[in-house]
Protein backbone atom coordinates (compact mmCIF):
# COMPACT_ATOMS: atom_id res chain seq x y z
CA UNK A 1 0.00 0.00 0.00
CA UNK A 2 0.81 3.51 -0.43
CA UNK A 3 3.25 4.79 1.83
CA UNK A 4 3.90 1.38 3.66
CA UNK A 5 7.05 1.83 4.16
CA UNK A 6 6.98 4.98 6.40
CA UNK A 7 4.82 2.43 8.48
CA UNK A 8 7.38 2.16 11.74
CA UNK A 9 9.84 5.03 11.15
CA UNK A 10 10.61 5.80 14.73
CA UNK A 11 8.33 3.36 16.26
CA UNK A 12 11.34 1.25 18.23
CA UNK A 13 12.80 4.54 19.20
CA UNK A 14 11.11 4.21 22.12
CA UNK A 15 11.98 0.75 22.85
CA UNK A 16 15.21 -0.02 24.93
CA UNK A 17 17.35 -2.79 22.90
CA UNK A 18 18.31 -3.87 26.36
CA UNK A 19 18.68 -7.36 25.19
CA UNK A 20 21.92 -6.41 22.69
CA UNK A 21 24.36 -9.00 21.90
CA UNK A 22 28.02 -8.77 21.33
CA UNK A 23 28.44 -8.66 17.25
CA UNK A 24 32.22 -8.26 16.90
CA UNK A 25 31.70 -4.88 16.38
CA UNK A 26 31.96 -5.46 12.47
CA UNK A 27 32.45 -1.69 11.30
CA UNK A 28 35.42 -1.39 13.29
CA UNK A 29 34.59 1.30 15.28
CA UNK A 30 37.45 2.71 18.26
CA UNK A 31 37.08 3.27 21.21
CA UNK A 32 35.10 6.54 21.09
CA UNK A 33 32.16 5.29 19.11
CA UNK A 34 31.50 2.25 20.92
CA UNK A 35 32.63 0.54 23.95
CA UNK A 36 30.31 -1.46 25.26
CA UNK A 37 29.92 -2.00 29.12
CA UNK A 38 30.27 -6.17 28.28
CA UNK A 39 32.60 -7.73 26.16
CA UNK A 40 35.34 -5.03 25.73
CA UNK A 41 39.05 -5.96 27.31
CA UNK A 42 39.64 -3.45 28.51
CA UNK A 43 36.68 -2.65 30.31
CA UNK A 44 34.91 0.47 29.34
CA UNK A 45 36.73 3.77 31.23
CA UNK A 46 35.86 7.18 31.04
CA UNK A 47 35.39 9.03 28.25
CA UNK A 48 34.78 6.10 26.46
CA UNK A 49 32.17 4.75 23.94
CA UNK A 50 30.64 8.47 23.81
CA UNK A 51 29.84 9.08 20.72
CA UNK A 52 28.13 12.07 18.83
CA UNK A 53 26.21 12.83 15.55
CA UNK A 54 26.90 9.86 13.35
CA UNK A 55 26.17 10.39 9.68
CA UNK A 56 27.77 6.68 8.46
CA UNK A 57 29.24 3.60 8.74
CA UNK A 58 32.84 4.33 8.66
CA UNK A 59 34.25 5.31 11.92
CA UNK A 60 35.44 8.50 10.81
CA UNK A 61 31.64 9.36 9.84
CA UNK A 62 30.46 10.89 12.99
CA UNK A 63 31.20 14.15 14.59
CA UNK A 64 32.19 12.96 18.24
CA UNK A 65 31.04 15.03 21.00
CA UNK A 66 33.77 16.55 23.51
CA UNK A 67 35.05 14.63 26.86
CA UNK A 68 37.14 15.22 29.92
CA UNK A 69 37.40 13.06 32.62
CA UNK A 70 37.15 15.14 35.83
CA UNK A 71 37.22 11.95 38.27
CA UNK A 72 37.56 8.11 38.17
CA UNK A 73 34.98 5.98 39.75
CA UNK A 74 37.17 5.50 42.72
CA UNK A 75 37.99 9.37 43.48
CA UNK A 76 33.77 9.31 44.39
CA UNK A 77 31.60 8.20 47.33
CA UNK A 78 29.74 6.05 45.98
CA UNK A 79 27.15 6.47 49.02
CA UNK A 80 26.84 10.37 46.93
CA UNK A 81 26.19 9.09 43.49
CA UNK A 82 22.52 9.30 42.17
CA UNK A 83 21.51 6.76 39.19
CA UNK A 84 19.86 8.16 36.36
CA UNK A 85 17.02 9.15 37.08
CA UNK A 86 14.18 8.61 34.45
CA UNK A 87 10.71 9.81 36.00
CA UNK A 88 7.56 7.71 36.33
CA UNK A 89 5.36 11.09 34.77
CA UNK A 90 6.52 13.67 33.00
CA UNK A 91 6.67 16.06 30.15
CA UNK A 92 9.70 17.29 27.82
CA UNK A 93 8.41 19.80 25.30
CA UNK A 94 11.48 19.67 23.14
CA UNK A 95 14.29 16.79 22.68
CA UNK A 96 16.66 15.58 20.00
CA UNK A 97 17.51 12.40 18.48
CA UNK A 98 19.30 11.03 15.93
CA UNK A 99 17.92 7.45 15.30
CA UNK A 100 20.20 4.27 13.96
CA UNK A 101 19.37 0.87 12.28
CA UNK A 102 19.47 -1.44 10.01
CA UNK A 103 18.74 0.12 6.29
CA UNK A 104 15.65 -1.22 4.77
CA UNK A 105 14.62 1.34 2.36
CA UNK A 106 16.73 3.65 0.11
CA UNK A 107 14.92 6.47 2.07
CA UNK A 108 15.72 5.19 5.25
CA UNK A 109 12.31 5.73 6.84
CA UNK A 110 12.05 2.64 8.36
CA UNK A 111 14.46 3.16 10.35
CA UNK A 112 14.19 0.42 13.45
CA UNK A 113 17.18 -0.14 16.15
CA UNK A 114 18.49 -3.65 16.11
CA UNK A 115 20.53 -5.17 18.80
CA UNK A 116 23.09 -5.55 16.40
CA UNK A 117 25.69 -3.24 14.21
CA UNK A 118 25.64 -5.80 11.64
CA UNK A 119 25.09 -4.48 7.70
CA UNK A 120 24.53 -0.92 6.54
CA UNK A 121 22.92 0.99 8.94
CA UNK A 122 20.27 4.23 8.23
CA UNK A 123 21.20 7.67 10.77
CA UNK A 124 17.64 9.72 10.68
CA UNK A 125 17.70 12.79 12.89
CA UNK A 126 14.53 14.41 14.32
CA UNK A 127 13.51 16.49 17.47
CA UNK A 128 10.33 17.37 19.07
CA UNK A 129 7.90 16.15 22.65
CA UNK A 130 7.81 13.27 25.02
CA UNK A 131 5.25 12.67 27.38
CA UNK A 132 5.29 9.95 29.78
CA UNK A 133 2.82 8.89 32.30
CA UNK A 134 3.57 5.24 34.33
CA UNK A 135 1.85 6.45 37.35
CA UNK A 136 -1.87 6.30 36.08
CA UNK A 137 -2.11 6.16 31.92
CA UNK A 138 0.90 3.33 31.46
CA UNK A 139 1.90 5.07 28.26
CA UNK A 140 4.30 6.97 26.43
CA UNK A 141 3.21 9.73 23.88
CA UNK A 142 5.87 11.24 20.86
CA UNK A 143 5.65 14.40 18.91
CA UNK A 144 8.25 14.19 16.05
CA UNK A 145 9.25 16.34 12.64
CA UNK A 146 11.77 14.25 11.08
CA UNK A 147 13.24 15.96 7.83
CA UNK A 148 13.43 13.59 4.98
CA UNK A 149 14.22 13.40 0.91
CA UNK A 150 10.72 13.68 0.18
CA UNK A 151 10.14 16.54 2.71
CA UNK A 152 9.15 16.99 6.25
CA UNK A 153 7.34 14.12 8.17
CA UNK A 154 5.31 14.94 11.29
CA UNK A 155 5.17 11.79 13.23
CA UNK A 156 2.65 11.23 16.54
CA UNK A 157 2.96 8.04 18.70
CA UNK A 158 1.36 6.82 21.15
CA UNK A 159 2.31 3.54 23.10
CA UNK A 160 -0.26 2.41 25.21
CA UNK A 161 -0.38 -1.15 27.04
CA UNK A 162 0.23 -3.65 24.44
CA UNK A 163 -0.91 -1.33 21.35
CA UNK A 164 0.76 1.19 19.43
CA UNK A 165 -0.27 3.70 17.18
CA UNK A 166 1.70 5.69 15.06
CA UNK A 167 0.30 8.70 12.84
CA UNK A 168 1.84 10.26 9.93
CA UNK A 169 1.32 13.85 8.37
CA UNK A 170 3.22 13.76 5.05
CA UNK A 171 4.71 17.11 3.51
CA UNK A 172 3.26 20.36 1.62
CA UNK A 173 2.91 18.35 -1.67
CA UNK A 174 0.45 15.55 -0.30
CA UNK A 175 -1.96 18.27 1.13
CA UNK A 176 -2.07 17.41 4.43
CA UNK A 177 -2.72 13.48 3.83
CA UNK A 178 -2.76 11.81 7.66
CA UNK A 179 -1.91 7.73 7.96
CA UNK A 180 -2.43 5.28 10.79
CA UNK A 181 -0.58 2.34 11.25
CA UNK A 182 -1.88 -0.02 14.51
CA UNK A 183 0.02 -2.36 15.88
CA UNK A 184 2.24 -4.21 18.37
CA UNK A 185 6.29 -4.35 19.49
CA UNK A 186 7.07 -7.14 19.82
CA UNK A 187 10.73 -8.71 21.59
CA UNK A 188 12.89 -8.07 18.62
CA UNK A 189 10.14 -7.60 16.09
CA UNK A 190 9.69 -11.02 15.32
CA UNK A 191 5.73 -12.32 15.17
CA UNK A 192 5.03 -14.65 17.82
CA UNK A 193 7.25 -12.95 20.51
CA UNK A 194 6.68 -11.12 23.61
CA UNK A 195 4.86 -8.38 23.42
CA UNK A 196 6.92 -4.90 24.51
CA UNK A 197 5.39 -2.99 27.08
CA UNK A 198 6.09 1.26 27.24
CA UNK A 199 9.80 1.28 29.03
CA UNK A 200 9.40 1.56 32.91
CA UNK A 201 10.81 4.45 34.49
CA UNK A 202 13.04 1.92 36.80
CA UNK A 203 15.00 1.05 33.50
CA UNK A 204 18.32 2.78 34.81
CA UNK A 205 18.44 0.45 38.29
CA UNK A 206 20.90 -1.46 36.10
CA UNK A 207 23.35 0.74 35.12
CA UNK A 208 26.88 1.05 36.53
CA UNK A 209 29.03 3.96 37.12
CA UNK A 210 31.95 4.63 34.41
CA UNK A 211 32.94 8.42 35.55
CA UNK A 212 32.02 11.94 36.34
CA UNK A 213 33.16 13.81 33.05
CA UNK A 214 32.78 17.12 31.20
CA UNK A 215 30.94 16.41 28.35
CA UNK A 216 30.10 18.21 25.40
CA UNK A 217 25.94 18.22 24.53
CA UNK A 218 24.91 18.40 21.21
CA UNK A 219 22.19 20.31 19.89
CA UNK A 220 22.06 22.60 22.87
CA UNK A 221 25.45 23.93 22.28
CA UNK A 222 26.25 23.22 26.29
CA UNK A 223 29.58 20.90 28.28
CA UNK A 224 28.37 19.96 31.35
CA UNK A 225 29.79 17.90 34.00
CA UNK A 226 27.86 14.91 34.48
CA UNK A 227 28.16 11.15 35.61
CA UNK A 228 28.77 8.28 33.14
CA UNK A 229 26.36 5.22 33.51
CA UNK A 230 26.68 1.97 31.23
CA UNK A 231 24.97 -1.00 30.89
CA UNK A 232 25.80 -3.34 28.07
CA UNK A 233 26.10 -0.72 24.63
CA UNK A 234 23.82 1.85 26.53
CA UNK A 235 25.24 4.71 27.68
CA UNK A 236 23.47 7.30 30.01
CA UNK A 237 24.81 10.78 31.36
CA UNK A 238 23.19 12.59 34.30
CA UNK A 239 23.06 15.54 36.11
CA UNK A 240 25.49 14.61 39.70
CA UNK A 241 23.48 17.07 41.71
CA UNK A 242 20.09 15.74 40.77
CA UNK A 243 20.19 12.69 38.43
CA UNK A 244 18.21 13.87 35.68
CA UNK A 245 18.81 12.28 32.97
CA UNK A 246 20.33 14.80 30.16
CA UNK A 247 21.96 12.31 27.35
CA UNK A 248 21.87 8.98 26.35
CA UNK A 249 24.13 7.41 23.56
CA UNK A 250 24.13 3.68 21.63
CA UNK A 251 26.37 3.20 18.44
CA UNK A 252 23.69 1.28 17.07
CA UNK A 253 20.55 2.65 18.38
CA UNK A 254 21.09 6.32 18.32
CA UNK A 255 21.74 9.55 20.28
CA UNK A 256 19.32 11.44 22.25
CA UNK A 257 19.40 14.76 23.85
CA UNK A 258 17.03 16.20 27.14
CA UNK A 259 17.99 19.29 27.58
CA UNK A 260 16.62 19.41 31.04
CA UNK A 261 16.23 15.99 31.75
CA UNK A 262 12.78 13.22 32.33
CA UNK A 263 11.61 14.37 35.31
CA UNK A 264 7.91 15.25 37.17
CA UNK A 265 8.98 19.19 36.90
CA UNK A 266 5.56 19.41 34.32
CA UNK A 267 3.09 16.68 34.93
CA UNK A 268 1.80 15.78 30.93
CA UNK A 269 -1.27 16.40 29.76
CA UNK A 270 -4.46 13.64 30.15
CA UNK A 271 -5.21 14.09 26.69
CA UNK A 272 -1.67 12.75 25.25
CA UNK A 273 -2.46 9.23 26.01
CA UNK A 274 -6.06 8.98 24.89
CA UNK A 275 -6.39 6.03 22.64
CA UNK A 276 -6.76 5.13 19.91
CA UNK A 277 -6.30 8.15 17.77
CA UNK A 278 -9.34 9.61 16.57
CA UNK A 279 -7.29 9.09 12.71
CA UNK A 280 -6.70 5.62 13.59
CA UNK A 281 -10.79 5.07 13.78
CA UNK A 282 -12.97 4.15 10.36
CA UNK A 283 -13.62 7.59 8.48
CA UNK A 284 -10.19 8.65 10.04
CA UNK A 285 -6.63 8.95 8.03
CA UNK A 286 -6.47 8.86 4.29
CA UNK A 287 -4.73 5.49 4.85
CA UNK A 288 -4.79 3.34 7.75
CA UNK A 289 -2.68 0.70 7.85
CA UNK A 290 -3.64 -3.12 10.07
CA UNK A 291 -6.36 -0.92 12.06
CA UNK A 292 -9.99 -2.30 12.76
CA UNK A 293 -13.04 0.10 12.88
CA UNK A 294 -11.96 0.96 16.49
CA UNK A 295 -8.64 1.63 15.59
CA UNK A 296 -7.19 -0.86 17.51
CA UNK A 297 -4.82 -3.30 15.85
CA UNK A 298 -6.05 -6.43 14.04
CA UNK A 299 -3.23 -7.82 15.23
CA UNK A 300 -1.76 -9.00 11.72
CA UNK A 301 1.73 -9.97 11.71
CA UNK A 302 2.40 -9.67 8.22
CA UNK A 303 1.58 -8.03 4.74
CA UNK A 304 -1.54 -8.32 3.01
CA UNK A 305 -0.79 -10.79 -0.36
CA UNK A 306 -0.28 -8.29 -3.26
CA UNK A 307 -3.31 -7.79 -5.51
CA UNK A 308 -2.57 -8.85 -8.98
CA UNK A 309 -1.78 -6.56 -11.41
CA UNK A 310 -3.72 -7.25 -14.21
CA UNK A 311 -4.51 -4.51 -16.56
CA UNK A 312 -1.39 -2.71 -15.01
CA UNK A 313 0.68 -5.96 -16.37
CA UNK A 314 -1.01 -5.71 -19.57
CA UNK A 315 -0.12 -1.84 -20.32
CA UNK A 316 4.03 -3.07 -19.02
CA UNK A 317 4.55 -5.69 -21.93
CA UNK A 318 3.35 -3.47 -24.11
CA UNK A 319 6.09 -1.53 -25.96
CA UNK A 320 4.43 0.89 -28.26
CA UNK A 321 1.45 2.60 -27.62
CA UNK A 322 -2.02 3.01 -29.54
CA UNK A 323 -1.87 5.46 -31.80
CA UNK A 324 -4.20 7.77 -29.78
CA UNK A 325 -1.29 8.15 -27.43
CA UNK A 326 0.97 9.27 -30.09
CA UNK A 327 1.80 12.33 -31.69
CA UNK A 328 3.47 13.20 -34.77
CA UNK A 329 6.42 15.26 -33.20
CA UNK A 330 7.69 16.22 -29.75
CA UNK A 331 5.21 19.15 -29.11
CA UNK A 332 2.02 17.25 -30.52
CA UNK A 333 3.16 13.75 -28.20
CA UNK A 334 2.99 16.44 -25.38
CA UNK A 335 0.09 18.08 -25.63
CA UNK A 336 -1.41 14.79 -26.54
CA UNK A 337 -0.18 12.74 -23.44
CA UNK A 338 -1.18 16.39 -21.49
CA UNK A 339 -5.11 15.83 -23.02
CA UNK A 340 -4.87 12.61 -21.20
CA UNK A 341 -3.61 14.17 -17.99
CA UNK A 342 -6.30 16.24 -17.68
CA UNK A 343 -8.54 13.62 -17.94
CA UNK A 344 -6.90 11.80 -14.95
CA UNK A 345 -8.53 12.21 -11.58
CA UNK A 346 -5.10 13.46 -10.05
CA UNK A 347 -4.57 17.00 -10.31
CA UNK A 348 -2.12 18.28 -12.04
CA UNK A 349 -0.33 21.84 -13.18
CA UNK A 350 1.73 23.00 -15.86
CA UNK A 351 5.52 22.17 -15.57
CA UNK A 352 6.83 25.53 -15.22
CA UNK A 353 5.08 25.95 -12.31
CA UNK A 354 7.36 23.47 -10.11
CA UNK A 355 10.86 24.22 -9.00
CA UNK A 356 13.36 21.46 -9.13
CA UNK A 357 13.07 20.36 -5.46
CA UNK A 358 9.56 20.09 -5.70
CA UNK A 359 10.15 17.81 -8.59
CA UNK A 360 12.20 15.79 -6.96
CA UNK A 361 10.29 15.07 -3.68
CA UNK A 362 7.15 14.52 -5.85
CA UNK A 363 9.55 11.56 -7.66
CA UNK A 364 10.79 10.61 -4.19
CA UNK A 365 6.83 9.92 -3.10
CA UNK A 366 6.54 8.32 -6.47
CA UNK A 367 9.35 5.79 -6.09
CA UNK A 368 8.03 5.06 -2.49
CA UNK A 369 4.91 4.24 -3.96
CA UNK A 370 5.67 2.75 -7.16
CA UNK A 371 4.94 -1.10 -7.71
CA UNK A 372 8.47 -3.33 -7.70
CA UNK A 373 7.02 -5.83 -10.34
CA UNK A 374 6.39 -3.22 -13.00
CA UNK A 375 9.86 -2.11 -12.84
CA UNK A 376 10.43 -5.92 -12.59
CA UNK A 377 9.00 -6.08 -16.69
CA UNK A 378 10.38 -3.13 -17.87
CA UNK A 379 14.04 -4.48 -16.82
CA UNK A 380 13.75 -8.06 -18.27
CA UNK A 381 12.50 -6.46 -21.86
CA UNK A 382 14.67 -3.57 -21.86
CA UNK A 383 12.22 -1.25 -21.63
CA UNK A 384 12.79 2.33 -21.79
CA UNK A 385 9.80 2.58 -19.14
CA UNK A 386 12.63 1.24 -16.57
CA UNK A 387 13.77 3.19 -13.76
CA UNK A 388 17.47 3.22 -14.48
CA UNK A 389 19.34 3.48 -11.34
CA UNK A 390 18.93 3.27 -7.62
CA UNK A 391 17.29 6.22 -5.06
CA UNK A 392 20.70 6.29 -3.75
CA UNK A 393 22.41 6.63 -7.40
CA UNK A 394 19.89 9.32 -8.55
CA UNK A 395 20.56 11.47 -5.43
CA UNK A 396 23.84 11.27 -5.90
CA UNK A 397 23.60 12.08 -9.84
CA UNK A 398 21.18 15.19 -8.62
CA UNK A 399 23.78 16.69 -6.22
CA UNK A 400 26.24 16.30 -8.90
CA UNK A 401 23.94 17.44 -11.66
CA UNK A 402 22.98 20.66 -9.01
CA UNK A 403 26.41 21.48 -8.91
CA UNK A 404 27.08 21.78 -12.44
CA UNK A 405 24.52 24.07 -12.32
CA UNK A 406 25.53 26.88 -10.17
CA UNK A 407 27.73 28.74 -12.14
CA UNK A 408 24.97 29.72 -14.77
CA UNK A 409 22.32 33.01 -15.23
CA UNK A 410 18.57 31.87 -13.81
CA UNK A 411 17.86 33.28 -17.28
CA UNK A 412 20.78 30.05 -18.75
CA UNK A 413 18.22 27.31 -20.99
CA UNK A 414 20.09 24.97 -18.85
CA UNK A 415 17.32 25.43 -15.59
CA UNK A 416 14.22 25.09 -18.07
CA UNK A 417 16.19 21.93 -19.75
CA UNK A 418 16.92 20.59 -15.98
CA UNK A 419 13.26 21.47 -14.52
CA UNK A 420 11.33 19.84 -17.77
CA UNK A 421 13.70 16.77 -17.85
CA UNK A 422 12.27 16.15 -14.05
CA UNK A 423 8.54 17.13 -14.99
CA UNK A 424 8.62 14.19 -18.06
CA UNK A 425 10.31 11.83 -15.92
CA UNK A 426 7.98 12.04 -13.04
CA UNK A 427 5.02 11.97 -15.56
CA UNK A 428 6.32 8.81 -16.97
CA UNK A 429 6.78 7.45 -13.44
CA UNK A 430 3.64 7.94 -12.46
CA UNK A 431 1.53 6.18 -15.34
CA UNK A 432 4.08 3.36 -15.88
CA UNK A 433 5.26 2.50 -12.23
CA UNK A 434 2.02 3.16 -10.21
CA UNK A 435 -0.95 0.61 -10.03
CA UNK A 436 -4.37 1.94 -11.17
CA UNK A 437 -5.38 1.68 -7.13
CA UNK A 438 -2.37 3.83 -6.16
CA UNK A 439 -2.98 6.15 -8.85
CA UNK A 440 -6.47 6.20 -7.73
CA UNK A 441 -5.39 7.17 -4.16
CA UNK A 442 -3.26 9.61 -5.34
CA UNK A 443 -6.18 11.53 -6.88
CA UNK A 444 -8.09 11.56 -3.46
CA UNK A 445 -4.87 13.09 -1.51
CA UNK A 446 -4.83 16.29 -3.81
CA UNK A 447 -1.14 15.58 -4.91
CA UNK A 448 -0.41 17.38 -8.07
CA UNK A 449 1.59 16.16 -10.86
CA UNK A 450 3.34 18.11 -13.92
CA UNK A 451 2.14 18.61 -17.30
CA UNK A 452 4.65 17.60 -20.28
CA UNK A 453 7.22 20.43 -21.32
CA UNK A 454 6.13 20.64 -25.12
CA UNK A 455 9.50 22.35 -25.64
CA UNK A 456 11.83 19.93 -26.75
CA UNK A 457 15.45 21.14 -25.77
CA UNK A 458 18.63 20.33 -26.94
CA UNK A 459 22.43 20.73 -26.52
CA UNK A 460 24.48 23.41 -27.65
CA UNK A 461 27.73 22.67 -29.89
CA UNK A 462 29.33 25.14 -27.46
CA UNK A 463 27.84 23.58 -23.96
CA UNK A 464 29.77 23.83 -21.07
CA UNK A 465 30.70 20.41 -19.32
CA UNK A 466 28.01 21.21 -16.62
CA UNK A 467 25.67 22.18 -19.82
CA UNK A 468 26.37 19.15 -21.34
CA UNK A 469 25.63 16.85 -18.23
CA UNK A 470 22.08 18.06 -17.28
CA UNK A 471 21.92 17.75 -21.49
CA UNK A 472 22.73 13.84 -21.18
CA UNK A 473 19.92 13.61 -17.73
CA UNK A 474 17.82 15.18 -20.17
CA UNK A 475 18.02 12.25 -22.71
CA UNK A 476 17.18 9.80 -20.15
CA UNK A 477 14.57 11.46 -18.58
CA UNK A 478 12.57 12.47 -21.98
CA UNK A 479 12.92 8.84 -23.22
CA UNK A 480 8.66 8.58 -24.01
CA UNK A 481 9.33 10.82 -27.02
CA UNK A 482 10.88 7.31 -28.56
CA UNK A 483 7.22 5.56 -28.07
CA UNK A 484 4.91 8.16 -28.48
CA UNK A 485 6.17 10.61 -31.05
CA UNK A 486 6.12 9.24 -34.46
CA UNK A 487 9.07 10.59 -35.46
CA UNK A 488 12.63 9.95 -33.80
CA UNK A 489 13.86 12.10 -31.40
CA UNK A 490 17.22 14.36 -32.27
């Protein structure tokens, strides 16, 4: 379905991987990054296994906070030392995070820690509100904007008993489109387990001392001295005079930041753990995703069995289209294909109207969305329909193609050449990759799509080398022109 894979973006960030194994540490990380409270010879010391604001796999790719011991375990009392404390109800109106796991998606939305560092691994920072109530409601309640390639993502989640809810409010270009998804944690994610229960506050009780340091926080711009707690990879720093608990680190989980600590200092609101969502409920969210009429989870434990794709299937093995999808040059095959646009149910506006980014986030929702097994025809038969390289790839080949770019006048053909190029191939993505009952969804949302450029550009003799590469995306991207204009395109 439609945006499935958004489904549990930050949904085990508020699970503690307490249960995390000793994986050999397989990115070769030092000392700094990780050192786990278990397994490491040495044992873990001060100002050790801090970390910082990761941004990759290699151990260089992270931006480690500061550290300076200021005393060794035995230089304290330990009769004076005050474990983390975590808070059995409170509120924190603003936190950081910066969330790490396995990579599922080229997006990396569904981002989920694992308990171990194994494979490539996705580093998604977002911020925003906690709310935490073990004293009467038993839940936890998230407010989260998480910034993302196809725009930002504001994320609510509540955690209640045995059920969790998570609701999605997708960017500017899908017009406020909400999504549920109900369902369950489960002990490592895996259907049959134990279910996971919202962390209790008592979670620090078994944490040991490391040292009292002066530690850089991140985000807040602050170096405070505070104490050092571990406990397997799960590191913990805390405020000596009071225990609140200000910064917690694992290599493979992620970093997060409270500024002022979890404690009762603002008791959260009732409302925040009222469930289920009001979106979650039939007539709710534009999608909802393994919810029953209540909103409660139906307690499915995998995907629904892909329709099939019939007519869809039909339209992918064939190469050239009817002749009323033709036209007899470049301009007439636009305005032609842009007659049947406007008979679509989506919306849609003429290309000139988008900037580049837009463009590209629009393509970013449509590769999200787009069905595998079309893609899956187009590359056995050589199909120009094919989508030819990887999310990854074609950020990559945007960056590079954005930076060719810079040099030249806004009034340079090169930006109308690099916008249209964008506007055909999202066009073509969205006919030929989509199923009719995505498509069909898309019309409901109020996402627009592009008209066809009629202009058909081409490359100067005299093109500069950044000319001439946004000239060769060009070729790629306007490939319909060799199926539905009846002459060759030059």
């Amino acid at each position: 379905m439609l945006f499935s894979k958004l489904s549990v973006a930050t949904a085990a960030a508020v699970v503690l991987a307490a249960n995390a194994q000793s994986d050999g540490n397989p990115h070769g990380w030092d000392r700094s990054r990780r050192c786990d409270h278990t397994d490491y010879s040495p044992a873990c010391g001060a100002c050790e296994g801090y970390g910082g604001i990761p941004t990759g796999d290699a151990n260089d790719e992270i931006t480690l906070t500061t550290c300076e011991i200021v005393a060794q375990p035995k230089e304290i009392d330990p009769s004076t030392l005050i474990k983390p404390i975590w808070g059995s109800k409170w509120t924190v109106p603003r936190y950081y995070e910066v969330l790490i796991g396995p990579k599922n998606d080229p997006f990396c939305f569904q981002v989920i820690p694992s308990n171990s560092s194994e494979g490539d691994l996705c580093y998604k920072a977002d911020y925003g509100a906690q709310y935490y109530d073990m004293e009467e409601a038993g839940s936890l309640a998230i407010e989260l904007n998480a910034k993302s390639i196809v725009g930002n993502v504001t994320t609510s989640i509540l955690h209640g008993g045995e059920n969790f809810w998570i609701v999605n409010e997708y960017p500017w270009y899908a017009f406020g489109v909400h999504q549920c998804i109900c369902t369950n944690v489960r002990e490592g994610g895996a259907a049959g387990e134990e279910f996971m229960y919202p962390i209790m506050y008592n979670w620090t009780d078994q944490m040991s001392f490391i040292g009292r340091e002066l530690i850089g926080i991140e985000y807040v711009d602050e170096t405070r001295v505070l104490d050092h707690w571990a406990f397997g990879p799960h590191h913990a720093w805390s405020d000596p005079e009071t225990g609140a608990t200000i910064r917690m680190w694992q290599p493979y989980n992620g970093l997060q930041i409270f500024p002022n600590g979890t404690m009762a200092d603002v008791p959260p609101p009732a409302d925040k753990f009222v469930g289920p969502p009001d979106l979650c409920k039939a007539g709710g969210a534009t999608f909802r995703i393994k919810c029953d009429d209540d909103g409660y989870p139906t307690g499915e434990t995998s995907e629904e069995p892909q329709a099939e794709l019939g007519r869809d299937a039909d339209r992918a093995h064939q190469f050239v289209p009817g002749d009323d999808y033709r036209g007899d040059s470049f301009a007439e095959m636009s305005a032609v294909l842009n007659g049947w646009i406007d008979e679509m149910a989506v919306e849609s506006r003429p290309c000139e109207s988008f900037n580049v980014t837009e463009l590209r986030q629009l393509q970013a929702l449509l590769y999200l969305a787009r069905d595998v097994r079309l893609d899956d025809i187009y590359q056995t038969n050589g199909d120009n329909r094919r989508i030819r390289h990887s999310m990854e790839q074609l950020e990559k080949d945007w960056a590079e193609l954005d930076s060719s770019i810079e040099g030249h006048d806004e009034a340079h053909p090169i930006h109308a050449m690099h916008r249209d190029g964008h506007c055909h191939e999202a066009v073509m993505w969205y006919v030929h990759h989509l199923t009719k009952d995505v498509r069909e969804l898309f019309a409901v949302t109020g996402i627009e799509i592009p008209m066809l450029s009629p202009k058909r550009h081409s490359c100067p003799t005299d093109a500069t080398d950044g000319h001439a590469k946004v000239c060769q995306a060009y070729e790629e991207q306007v490939t319909c022109a060799s199926c539905h204009s009846k002459t060759l395109a030059v």
